[in-house]
N, C-alpha and C. Protein backbone atom coordinates (compact mmCIF):
# COMPACT_ATOMS: atom_id res chain seq x y z
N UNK A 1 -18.73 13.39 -12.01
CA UNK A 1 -18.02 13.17 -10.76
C UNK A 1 -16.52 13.02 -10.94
N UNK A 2 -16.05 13.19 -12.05
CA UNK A 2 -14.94 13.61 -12.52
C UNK A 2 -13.89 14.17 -11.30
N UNK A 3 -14.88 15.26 -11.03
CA UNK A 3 -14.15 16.24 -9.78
C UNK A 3 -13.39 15.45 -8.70
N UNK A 4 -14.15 14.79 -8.15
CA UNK A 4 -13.31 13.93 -7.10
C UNK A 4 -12.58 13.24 -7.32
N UNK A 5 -12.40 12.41 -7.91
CA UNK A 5 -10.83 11.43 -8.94
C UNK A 5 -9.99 12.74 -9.02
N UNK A 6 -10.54 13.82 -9.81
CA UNK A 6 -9.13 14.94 -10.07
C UNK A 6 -8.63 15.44 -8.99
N UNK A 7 -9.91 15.71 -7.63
CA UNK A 7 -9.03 16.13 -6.48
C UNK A 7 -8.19 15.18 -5.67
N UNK A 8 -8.30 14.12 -5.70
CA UNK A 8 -7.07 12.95 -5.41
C UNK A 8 -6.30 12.92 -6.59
N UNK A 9 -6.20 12.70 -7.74
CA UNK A 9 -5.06 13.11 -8.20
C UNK A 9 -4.06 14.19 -8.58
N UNK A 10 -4.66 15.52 -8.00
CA UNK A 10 -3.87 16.12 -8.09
C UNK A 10 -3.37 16.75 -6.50
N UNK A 11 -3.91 15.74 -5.35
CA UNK A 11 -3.73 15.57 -4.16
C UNK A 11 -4.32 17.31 -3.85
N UNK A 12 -5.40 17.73 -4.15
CA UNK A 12 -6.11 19.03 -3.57
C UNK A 12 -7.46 18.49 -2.59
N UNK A 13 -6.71 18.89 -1.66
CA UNK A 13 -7.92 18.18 -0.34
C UNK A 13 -8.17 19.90 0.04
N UNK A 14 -8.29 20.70 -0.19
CA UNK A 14 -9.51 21.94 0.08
C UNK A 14 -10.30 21.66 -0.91
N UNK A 15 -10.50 21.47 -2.23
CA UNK A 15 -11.68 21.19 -2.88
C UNK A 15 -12.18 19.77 -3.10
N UNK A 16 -11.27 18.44 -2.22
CA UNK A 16 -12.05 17.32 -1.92
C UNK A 16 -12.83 17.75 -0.98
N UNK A 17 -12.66 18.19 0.15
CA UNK A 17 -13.55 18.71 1.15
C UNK A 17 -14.49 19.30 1.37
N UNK A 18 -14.42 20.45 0.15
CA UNK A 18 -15.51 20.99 -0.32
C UNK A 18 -16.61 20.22 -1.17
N UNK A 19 -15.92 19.56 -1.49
CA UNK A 19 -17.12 18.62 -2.59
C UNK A 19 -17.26 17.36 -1.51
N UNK A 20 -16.97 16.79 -0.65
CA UNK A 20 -17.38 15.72 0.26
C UNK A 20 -18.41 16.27 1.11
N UNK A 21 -18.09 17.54 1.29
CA UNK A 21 -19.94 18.43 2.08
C UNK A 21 -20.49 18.71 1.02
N UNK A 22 -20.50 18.55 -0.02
CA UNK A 22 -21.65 18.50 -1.19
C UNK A 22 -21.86 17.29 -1.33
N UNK A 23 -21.18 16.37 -1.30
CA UNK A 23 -21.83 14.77 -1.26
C UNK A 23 -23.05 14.39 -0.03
N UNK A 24 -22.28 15.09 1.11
CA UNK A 24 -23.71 14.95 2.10
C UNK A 24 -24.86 15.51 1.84
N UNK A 25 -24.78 16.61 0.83
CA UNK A 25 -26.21 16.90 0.09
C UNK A 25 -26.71 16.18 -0.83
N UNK A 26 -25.44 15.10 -1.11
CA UNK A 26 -26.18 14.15 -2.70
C UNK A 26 -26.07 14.77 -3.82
N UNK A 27 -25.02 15.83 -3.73
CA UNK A 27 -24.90 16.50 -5.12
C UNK A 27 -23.12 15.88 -5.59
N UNK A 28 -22.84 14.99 -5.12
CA UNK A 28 -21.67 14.36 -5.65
C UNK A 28 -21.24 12.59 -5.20
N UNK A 29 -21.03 12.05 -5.86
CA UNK A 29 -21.20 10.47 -5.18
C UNK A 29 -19.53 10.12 -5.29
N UNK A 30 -19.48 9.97 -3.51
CA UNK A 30 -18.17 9.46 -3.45
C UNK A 30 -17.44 8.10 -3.39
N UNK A 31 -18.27 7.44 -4.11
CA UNK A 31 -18.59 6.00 -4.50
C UNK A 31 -18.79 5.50 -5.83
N UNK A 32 -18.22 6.52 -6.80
CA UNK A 32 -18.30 6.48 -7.89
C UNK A 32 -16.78 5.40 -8.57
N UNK A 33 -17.24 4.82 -9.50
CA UNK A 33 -16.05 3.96 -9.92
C UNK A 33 -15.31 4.52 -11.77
N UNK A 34 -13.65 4.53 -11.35
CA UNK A 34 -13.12 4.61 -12.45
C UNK A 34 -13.15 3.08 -13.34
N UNK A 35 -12.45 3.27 -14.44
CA UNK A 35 -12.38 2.26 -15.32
C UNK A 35 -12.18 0.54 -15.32
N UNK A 36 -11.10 1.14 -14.13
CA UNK A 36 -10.64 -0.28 -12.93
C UNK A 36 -11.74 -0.46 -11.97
N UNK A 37 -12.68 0.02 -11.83
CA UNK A 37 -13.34 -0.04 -10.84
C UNK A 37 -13.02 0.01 -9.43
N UNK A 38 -11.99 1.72 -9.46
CA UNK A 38 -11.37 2.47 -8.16
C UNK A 38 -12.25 3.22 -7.39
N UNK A 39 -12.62 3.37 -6.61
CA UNK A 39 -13.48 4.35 -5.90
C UNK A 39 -12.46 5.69 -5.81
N UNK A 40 -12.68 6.86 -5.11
CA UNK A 40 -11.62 7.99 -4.98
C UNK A 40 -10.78 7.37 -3.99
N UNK A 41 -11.68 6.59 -3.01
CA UNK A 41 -10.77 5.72 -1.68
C UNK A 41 -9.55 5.55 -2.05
N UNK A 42 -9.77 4.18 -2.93
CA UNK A 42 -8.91 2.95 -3.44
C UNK A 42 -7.75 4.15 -4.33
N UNK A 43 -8.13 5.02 -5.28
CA UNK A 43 -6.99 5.94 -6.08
C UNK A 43 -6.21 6.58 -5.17
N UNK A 44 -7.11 6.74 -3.81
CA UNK A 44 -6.04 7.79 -2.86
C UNK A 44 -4.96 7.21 -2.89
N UNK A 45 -5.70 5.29 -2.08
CA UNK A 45 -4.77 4.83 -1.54
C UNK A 45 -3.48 4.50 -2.36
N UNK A 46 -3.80 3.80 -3.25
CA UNK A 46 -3.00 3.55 -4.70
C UNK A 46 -1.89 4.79 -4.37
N UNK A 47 -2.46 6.27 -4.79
CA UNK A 47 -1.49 7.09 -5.15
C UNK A 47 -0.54 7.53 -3.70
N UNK A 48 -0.86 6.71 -2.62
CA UNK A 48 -0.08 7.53 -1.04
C UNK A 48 -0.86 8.74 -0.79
N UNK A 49 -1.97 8.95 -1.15
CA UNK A 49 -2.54 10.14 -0.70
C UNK A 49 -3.09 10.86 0.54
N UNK A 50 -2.24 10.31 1.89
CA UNK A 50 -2.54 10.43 2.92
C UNK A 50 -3.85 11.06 3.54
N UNK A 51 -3.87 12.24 3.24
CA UNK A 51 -4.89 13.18 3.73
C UNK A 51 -6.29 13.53 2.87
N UNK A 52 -6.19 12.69 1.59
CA UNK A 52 -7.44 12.31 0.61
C UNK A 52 -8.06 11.47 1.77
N UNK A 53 -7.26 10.17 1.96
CA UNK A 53 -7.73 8.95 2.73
C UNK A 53 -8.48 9.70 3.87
N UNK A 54 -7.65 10.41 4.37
CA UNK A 54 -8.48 10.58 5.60
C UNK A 54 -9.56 11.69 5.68
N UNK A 55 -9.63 12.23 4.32
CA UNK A 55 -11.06 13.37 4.14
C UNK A 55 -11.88 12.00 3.90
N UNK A 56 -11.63 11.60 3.03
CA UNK A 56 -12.86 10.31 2.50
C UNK A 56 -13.60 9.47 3.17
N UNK A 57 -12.50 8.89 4.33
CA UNK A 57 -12.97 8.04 5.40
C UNK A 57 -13.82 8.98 6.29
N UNK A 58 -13.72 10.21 6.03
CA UNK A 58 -14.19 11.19 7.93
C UNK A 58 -15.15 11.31 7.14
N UNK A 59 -15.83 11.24 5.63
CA UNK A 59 -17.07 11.56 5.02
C UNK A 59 -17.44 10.38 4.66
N UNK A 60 -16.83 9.74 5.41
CA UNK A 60 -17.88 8.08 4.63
C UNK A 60 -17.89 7.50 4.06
N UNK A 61 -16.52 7.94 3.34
CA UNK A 61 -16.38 6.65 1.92
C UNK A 61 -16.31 5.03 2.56
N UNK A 62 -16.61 3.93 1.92
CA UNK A 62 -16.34 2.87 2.09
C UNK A 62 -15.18 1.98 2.03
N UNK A 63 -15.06 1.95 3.10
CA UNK A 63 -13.46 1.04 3.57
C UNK A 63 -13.37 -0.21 2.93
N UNK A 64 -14.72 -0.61 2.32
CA UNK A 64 -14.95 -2.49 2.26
C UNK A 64 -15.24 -2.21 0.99
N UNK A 65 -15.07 -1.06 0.29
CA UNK A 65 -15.18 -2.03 -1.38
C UNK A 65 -13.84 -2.36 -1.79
N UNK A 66 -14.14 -3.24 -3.18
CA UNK A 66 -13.05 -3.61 -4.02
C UNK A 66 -12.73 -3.17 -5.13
N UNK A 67 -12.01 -3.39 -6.04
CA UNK A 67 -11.84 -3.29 -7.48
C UNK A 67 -12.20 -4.52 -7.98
N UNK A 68 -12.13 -4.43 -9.33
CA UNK A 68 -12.14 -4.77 -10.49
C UNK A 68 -11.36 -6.05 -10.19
N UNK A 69 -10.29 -5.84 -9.69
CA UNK A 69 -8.99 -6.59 -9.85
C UNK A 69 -8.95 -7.56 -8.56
N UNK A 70 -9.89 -7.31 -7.81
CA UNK A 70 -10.55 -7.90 -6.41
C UNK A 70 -9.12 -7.33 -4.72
N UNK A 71 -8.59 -5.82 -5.46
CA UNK A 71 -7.99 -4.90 -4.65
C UNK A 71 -8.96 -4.10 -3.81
N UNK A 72 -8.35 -4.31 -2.46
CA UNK A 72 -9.30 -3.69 -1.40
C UNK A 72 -7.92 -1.91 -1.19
N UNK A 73 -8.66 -1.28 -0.35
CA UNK A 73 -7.75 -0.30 0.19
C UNK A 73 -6.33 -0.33 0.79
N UNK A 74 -6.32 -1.40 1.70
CA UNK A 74 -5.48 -2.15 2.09
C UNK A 74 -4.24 -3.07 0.98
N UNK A 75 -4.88 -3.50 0.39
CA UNK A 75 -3.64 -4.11 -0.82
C UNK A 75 -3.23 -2.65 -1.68
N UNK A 76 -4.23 -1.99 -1.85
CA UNK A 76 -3.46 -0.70 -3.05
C UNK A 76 -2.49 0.15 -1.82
N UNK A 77 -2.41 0.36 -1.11
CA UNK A 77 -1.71 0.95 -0.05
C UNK A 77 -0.41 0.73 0.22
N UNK A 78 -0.82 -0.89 0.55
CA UNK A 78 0.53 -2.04 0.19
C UNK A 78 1.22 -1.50 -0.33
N UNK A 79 0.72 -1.86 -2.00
CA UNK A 79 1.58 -1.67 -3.23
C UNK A 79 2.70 -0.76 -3.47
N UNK A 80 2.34 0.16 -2.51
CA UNK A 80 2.83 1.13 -2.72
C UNK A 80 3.68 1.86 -1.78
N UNK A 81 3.67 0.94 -0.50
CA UNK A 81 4.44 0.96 0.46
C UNK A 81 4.33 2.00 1.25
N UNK A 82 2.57 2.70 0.98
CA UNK A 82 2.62 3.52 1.86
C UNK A 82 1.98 3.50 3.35
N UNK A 83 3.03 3.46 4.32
CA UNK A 83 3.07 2.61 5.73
C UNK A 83 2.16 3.53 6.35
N UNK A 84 1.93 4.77 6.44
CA UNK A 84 1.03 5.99 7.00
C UNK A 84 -0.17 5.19 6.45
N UNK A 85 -0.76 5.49 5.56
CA UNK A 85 -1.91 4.90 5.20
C UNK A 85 -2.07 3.91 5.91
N UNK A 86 -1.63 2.23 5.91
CA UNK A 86 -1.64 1.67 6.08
C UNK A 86 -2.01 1.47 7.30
N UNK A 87 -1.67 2.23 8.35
CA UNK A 87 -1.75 2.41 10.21
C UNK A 87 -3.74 3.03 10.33
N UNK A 88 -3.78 3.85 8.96
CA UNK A 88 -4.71 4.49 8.98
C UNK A 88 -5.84 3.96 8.86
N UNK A 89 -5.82 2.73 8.14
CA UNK A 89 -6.87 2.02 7.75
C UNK A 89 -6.97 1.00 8.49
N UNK A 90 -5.97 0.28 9.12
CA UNK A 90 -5.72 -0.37 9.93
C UNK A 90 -6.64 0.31 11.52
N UNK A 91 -6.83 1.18 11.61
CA UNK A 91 -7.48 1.60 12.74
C UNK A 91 -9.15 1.53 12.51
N UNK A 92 -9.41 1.43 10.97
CA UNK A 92 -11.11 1.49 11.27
C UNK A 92 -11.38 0.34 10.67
N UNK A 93 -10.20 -0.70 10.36
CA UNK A 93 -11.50 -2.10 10.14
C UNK A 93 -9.80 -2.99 10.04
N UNK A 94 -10.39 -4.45 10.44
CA UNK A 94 -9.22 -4.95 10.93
C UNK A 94 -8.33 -5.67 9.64
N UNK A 95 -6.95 -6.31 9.85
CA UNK A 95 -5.59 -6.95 9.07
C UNK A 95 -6.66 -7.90 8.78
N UNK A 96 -7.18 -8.69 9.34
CA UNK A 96 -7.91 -10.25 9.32
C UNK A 96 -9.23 -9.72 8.01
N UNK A 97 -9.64 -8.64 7.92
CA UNK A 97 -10.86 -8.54 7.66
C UNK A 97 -10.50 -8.26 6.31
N UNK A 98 -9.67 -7.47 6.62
CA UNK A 98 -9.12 -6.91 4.74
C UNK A 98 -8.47 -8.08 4.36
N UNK A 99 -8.11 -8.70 4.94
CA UNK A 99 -7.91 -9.69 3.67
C UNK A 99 -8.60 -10.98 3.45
N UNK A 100 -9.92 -11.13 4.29
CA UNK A 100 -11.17 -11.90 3.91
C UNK A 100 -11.79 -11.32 2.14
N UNK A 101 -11.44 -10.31 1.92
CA UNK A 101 -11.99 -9.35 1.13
C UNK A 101 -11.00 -8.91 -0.35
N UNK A 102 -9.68 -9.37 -0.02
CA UNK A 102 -8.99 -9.49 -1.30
C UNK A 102 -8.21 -10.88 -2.17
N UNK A 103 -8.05 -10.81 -3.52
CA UNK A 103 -7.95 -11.79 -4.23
C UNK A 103 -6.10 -12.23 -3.65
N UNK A 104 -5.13 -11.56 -3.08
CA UNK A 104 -4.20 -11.51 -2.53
C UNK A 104 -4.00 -10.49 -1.15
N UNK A 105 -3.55 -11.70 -0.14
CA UNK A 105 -3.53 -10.70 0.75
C UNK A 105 -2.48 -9.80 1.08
N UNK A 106 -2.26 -8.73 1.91
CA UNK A 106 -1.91 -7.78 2.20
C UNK A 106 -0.23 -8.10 1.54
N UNK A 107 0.06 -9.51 2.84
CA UNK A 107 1.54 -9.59 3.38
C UNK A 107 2.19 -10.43 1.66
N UNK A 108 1.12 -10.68 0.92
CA UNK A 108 1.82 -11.58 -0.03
C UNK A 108 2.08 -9.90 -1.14
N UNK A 109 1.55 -9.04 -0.84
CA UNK A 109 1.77 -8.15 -1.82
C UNK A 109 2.82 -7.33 -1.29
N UNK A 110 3.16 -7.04 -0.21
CA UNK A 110 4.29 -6.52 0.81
C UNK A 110 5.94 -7.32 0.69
N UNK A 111 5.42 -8.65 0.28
CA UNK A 111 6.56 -9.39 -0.15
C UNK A 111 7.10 -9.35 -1.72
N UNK A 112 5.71 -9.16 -2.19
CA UNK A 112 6.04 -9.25 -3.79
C UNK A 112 6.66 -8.05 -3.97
N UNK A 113 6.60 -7.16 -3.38
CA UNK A 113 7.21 -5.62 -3.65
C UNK A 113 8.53 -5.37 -2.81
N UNK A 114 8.77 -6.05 -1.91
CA UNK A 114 9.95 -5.53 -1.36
C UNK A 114 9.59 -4.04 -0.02
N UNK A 115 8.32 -4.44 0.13
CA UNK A 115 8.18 -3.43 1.27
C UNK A 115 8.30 -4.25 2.64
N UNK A 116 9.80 -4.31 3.40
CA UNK A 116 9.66 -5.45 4.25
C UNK A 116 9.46 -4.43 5.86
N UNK A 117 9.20 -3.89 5.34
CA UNK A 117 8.62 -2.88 6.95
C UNK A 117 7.22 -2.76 6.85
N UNK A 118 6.47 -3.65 6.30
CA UNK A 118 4.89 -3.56 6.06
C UNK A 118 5.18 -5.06 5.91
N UNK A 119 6.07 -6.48 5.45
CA UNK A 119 5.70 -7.24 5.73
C UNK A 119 5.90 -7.66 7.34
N UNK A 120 6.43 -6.95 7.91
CA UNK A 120 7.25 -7.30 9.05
C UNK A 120 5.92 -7.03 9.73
N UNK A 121 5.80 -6.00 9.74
CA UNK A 121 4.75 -5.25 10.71
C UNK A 121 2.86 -5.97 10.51
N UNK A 122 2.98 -6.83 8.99
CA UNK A 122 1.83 -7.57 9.02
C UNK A 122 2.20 -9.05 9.56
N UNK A 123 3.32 -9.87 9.86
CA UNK A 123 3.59 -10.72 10.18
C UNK A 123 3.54 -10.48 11.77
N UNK A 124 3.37 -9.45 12.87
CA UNK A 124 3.53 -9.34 13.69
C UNK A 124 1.75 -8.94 14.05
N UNK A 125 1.16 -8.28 12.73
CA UNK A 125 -0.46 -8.80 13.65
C UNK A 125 -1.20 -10.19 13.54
N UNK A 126 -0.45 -10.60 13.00
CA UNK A 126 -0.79 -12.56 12.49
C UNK A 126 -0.39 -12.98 12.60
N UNK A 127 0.62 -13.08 13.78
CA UNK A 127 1.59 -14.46 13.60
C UNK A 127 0.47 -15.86 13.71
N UNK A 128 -0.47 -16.36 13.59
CA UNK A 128 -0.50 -17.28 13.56
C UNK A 128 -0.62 -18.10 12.76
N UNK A 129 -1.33 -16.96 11.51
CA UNK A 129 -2.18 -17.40 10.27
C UNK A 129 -1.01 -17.10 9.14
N UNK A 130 0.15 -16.40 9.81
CA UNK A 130 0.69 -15.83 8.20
C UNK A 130 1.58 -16.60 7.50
N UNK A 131 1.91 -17.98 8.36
CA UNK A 131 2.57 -19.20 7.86
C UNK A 131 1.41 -19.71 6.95
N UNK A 132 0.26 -19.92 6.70
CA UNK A 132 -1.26 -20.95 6.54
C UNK A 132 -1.89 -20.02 5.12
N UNK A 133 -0.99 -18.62 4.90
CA UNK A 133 -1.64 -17.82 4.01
C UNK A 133 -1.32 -18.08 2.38
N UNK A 134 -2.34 -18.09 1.83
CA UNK A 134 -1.97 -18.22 0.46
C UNK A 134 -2.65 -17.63 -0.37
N UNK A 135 -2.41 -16.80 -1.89
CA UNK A 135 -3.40 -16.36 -2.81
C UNK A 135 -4.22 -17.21 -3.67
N UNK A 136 -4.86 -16.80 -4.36
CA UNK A 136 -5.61 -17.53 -5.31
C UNK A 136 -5.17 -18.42 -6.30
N UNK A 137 -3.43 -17.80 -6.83
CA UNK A 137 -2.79 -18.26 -7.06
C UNK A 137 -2.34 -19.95 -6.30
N UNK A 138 -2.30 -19.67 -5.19
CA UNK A 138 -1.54 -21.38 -4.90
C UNK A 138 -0.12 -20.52 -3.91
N UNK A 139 0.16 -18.77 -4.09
CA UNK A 139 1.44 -18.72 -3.67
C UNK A 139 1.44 -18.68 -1.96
């Protein structure tokens, strides 16, 4: 299953696509984990792979797993400041939910990076909680 990690990293979504209608036959698992324990999801997101994300999600990949590192879709996205994604995933499962689900949430990784147009924009779907937020850390 090699194939699918290589078609997100080398951002070729005609032959993710092609192999995501071979997964609906069960001849490819798009739920397969790299070393970190990335799904193709989580590498899209990681790499800004806009239109991976959104072949993966329209075939079913899972929005709610994690890594290794207890990184959901949502924090690798972050990381990386990619705000498209971010709107994207944000539409099929909620700010509150993804970060029930990671070891740091969204806005503390948006700060740690200097992406302040993703912390801004997560401080504005939480204002209530995003004073009360903290990581595992204590930060």
């Amino acid at each position: 299953n090699v194939a699918v990690f290589n078609c997100v990293s080398y951002n070729d979504v005609i032959s993710l696509r092609n192999i995501c209608m071979l997964a609906r036959k069960h001849q490819y698992n798009l739920e397969e984990l790299d070393k970190f324990g990335n799904t193709p999801l989580l590498k899209a997101c990681y790499l800004g792979r806009l239109e991976c994300v959104c072949i993966l999600l329209e075939f079913g990949a899972d929005i709610y797993t994690i890594n290794y590192f207890g990184q959901n879709a949502l924090t690798l996205a972050t990381y990386g400041g990619y705000f498209p994604i971010v709107l994207e995933l944000l539409q099929r499962r909620s700010y509150q939910d993804f970060n029930l689900s990671s070891l740091i949430p969204a806005i503390c990784v948006a700060t740690m990076r200097q992406h302040y147009a993703l912390e801004d924009y997560f401080m504005r779907l939480d204002q209530n909680s995003t004073q009360e937020i903290h990581t595992v850390h204590g930060m």
